[in-house]
Protein backbone atom coordinates (compact mmCIF):
# COMPACT_ATOMS: atom_id res chain seq x y z
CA UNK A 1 11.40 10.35 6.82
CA UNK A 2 12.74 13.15 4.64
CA UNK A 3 15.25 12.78 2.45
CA UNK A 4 17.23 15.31 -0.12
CA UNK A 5 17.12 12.30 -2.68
CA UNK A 6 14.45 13.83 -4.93
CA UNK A 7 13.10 10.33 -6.00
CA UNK A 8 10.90 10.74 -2.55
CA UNK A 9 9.43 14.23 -3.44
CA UNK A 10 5.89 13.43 -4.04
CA UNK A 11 4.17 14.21 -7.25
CA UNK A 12 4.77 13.19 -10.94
CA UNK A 13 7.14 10.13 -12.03
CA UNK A 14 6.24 9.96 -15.33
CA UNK A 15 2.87 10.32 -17.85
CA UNK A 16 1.62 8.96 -20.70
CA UNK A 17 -1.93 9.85 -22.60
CA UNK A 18 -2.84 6.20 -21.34
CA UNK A 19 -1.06 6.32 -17.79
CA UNK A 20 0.09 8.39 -14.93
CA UNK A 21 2.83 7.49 -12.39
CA UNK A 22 2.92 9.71 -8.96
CA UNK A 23 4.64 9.23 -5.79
CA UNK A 24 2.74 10.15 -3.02
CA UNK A 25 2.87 12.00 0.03
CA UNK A 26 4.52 9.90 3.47
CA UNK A 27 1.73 8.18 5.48
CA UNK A 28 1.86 6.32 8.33
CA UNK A 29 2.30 2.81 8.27
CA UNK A 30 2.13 0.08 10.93
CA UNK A 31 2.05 -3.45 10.44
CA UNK A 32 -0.25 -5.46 13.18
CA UNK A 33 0.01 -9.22 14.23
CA UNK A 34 -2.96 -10.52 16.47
CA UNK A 35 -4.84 -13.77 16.69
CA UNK A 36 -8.42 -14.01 15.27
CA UNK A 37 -9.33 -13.92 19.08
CA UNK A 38 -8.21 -10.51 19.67
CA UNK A 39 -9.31 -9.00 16.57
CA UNK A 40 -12.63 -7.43 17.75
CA UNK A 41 -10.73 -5.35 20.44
CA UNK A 42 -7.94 -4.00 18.23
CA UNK A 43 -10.76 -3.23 15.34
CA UNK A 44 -12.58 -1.07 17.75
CA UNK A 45 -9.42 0.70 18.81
CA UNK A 46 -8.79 1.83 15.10
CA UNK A 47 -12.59 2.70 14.61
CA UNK A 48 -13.21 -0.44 12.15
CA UNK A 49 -13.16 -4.24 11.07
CA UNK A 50 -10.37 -6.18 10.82
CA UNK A 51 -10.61 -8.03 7.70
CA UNK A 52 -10.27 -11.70 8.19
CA UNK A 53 -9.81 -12.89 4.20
CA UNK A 54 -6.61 -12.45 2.89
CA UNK A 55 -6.77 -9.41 0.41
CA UNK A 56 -9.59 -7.54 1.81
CA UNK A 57 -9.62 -4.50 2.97
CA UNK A 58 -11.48 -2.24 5.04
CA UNK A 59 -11.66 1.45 5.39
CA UNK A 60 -12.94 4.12 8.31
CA UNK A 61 -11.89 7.87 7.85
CA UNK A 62 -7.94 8.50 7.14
CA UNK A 63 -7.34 4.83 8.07
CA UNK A 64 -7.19 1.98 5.70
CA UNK A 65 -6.18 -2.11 6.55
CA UNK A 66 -5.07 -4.31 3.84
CA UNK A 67 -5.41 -8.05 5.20
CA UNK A 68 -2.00 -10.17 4.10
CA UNK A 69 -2.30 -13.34 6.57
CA UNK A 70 -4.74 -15.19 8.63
CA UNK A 71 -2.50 -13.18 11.61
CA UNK A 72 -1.04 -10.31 9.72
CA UNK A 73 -2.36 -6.39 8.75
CA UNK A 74 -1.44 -3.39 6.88
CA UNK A 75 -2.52 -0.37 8.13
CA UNK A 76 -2.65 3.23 6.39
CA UNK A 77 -3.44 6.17 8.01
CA UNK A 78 -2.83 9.74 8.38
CA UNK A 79 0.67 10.48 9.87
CA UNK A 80 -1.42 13.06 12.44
CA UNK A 81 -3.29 10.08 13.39
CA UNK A 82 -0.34 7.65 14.17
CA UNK A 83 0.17 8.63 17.76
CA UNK A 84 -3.42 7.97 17.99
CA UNK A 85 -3.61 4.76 16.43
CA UNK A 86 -0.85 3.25 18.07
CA UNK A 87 -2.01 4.55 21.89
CA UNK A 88 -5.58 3.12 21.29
CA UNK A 89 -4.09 -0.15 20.56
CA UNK A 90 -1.67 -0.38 23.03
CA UNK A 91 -4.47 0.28 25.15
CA UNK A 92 -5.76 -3.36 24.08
CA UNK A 93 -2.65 -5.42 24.95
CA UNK A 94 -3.46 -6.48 28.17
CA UNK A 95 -6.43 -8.05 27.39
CA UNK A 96 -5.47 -8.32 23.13
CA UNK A 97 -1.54 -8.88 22.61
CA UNK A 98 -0.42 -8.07 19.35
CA UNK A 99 2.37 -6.69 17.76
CA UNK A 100 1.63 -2.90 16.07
CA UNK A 101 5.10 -2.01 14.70
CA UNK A 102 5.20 1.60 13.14
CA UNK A 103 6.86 1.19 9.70
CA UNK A 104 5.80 4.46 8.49
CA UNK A 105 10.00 5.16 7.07
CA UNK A 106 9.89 1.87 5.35
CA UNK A 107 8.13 2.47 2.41
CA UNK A 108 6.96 4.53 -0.15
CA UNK A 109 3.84 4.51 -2.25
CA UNK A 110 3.00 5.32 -5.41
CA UNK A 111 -0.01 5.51 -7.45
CA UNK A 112 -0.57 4.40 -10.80
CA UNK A 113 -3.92 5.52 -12.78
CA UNK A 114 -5.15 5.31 -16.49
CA UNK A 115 -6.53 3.56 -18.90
CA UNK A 116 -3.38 1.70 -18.91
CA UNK A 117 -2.63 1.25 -15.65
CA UNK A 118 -3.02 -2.53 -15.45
CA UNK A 119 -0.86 -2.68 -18.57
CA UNK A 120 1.81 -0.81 -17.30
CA UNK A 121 2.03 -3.43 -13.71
CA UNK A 122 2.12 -6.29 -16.28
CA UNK A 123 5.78 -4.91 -17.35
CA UNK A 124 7.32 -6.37 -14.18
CA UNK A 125 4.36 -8.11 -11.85
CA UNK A 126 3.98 -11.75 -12.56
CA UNK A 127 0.17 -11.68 -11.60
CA UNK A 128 -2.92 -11.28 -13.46
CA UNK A 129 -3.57 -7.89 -12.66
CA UNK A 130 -7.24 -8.01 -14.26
CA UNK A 131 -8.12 -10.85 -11.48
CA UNK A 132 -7.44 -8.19 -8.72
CA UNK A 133 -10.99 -7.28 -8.14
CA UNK A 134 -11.23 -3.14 -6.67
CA UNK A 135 -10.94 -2.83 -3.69
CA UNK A 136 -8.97 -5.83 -3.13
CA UNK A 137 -5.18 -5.67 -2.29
CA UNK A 138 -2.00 -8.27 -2.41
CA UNK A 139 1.84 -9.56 -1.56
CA UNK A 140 3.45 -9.44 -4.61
CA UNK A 141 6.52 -8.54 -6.85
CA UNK A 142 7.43 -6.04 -9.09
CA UNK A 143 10.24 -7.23 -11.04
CA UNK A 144 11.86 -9.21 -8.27
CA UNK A 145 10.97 -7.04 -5.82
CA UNK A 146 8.32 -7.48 -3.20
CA UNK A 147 5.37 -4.50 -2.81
CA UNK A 148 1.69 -4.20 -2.01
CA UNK A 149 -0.52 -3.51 -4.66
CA UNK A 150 -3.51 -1.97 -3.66
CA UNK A 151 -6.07 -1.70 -6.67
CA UNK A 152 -8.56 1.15 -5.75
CA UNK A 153 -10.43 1.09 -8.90
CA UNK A 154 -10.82 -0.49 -12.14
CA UNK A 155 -7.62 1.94 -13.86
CA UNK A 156 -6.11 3.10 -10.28
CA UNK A 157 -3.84 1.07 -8.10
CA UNK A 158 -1.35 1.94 -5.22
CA UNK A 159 1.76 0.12 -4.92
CA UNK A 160 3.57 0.32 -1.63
CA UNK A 161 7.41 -0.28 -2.00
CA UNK A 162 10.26 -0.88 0.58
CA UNK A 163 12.31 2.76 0.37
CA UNK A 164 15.61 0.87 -0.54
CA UNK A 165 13.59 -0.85 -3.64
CA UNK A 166 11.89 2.29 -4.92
CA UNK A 167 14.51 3.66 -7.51
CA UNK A 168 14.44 0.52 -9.10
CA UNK A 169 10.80 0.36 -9.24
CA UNK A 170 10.51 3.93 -9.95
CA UNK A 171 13.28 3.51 -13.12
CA UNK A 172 10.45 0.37 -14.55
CA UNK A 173 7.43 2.48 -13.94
CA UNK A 174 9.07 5.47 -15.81
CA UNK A 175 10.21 3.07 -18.90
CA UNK A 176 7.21 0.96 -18.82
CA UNK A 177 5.41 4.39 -19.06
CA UNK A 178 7.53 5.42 -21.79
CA UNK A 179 7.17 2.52 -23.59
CA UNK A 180 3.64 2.77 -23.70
CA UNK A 181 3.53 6.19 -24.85
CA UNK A 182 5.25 4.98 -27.94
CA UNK A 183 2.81 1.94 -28.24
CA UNK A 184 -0.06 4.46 -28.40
């Protein structure tokens, strides 16, 4: 989706010596509902392994799956490999129903990276951020708001926010980052 708003432009938010905040570039995004049943048909239309425990995730070129429910997927991928993604699994229904909806305009992601970076999510996320193990993902809320929080390493995470929720996110990130700038 493009927008004029220039809270959507990717790149910088805000930056600290401890923490960076970027928004990053539109991907696509679909969310998938199958039954455990159909799971091996749909993984080898999007070239990996559904993972079956809550908060895993797997990974296979441009395409990533976050696992939210014992029925229920996030998928990342490149927006050139959408039409792709979404023809290979319709290809499945017949023989694996699901539901693949393309949500690709309903969010926005942005990463968060430093030394810091867990501090900074504690400003407004009621989890223990340390207990998200890398490589590991989760529903949760940001001040109120829910988002997926991806964390990709021990100081990096992603944090994937409904477009309508973003400025408000986007306005915590930049004070929390602020705030931490002044702490250090």
């Amino acid at each position: 989706m493009t927008t004029s708003d220039p809270i959507f432009e990717p790149g910088p938010i805000a930056r600290s010596s401890a923490v960076r905040v970027t928004l990053l570039a539109p991907v696509a995004r679909f969310s998938l509902r199958a039954r455990a049943a159909d799971l091996p048909a749909l993984g080898q239309a999007l070239g990996l392994d559904l993972p079956q425990t809550i908060g895993d995730r797997a990974r296979a070129g441009t395409t990533g799956v976050l696992c939210l429910g014992p029925d229920e997927w996030h998928i990342l991928a490149a927006e050139t490999d959408a039409a792709g993604l979404a023809s290979a699994c319709a290809a499945t229904y017949d023989t694996a129903p699901h539901s693949l909806t393309d949500i690709s305009d309903r969010e926005v992601s942005v990463l968060i990276e430093g030394p810091a970076a867990s501090e900074l999510l504690t400003l407004g996320c009621p989890r223990d951020i340390d207990r998200i193990a890398p490589g590991r993902g989760c529903r949760t809320v940001m001040d109120g708001v829910t988002v997926l929080l991806r964390r990709d390493a021990p100081d990096r995470f992603r944090l994937d926010i409904w477009r309508s929720f973003a400025p408000h996110v986007i306005d915590l990130l930049r004070t929390g980052c602020a705030e931490l700038a002044i702490g250090s």
